[in-house]
Protein backbone atom coordinates (compact mmCIF):
# COMPACT_ATOMS: atom_id res chain seq x y z
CA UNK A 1 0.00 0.00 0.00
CA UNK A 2 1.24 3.36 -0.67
CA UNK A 3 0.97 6.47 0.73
CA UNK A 4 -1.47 8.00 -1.90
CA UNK A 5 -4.05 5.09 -1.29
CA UNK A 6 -4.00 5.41 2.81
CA UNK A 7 -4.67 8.93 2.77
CA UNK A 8 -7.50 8.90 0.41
CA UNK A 9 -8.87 6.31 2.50
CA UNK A 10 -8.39 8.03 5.81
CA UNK A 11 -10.03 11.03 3.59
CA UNK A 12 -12.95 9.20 3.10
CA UNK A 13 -14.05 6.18 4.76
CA UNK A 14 -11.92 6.83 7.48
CA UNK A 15 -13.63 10.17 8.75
CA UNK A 16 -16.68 8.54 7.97
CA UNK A 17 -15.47 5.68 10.46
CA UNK A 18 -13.99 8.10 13.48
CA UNK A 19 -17.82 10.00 13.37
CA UNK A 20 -19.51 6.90 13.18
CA UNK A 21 -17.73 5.55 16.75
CA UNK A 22 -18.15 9.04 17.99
CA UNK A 23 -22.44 9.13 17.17
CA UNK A 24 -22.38 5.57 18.83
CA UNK A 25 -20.04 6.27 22.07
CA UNK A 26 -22.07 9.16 22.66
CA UNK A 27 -25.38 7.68 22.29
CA UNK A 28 -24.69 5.25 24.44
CA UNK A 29 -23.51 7.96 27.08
CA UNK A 30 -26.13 9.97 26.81
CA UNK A 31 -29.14 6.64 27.03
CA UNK A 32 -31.66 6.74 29.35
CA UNK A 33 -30.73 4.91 32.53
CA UNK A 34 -26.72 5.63 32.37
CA UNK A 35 -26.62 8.28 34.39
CA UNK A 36 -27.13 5.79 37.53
CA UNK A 37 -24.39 3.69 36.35
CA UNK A 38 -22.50 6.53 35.60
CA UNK A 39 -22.84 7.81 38.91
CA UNK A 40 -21.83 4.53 40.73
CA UNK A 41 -18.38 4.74 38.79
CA UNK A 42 -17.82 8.38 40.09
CA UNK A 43 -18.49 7.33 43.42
CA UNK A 44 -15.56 4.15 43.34
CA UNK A 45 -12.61 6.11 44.31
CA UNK A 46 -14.15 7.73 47.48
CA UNK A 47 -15.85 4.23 48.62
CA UNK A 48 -14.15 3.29 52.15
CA UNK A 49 -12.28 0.01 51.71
């Protein structure tokens, strides 16, 4: 593969890739019923052992 190739595909599909993982990770932040969990993990490091 040469370098022309791997940057038109990191151009194109690529992008199209990186936004398609970003629309999905923040959906699934942003779900109804994280913010419990979410709050449980914010809450780990001050738990008393």
């Amino acid at each position: 593969m040469d370098y022309h190739f791997m940057r038109t595909f990191a151009d194109s599909w690529g992008l199209l890739a990186m936004l398609a993982f970003f629309v999905l990770a923040s959906a699934f932040a942003f779900r109804p019923g994280s913010k419990i969990l979410s709050e449980n993990a914010a809450r780990i490091p001050l738990k008393d052992d």
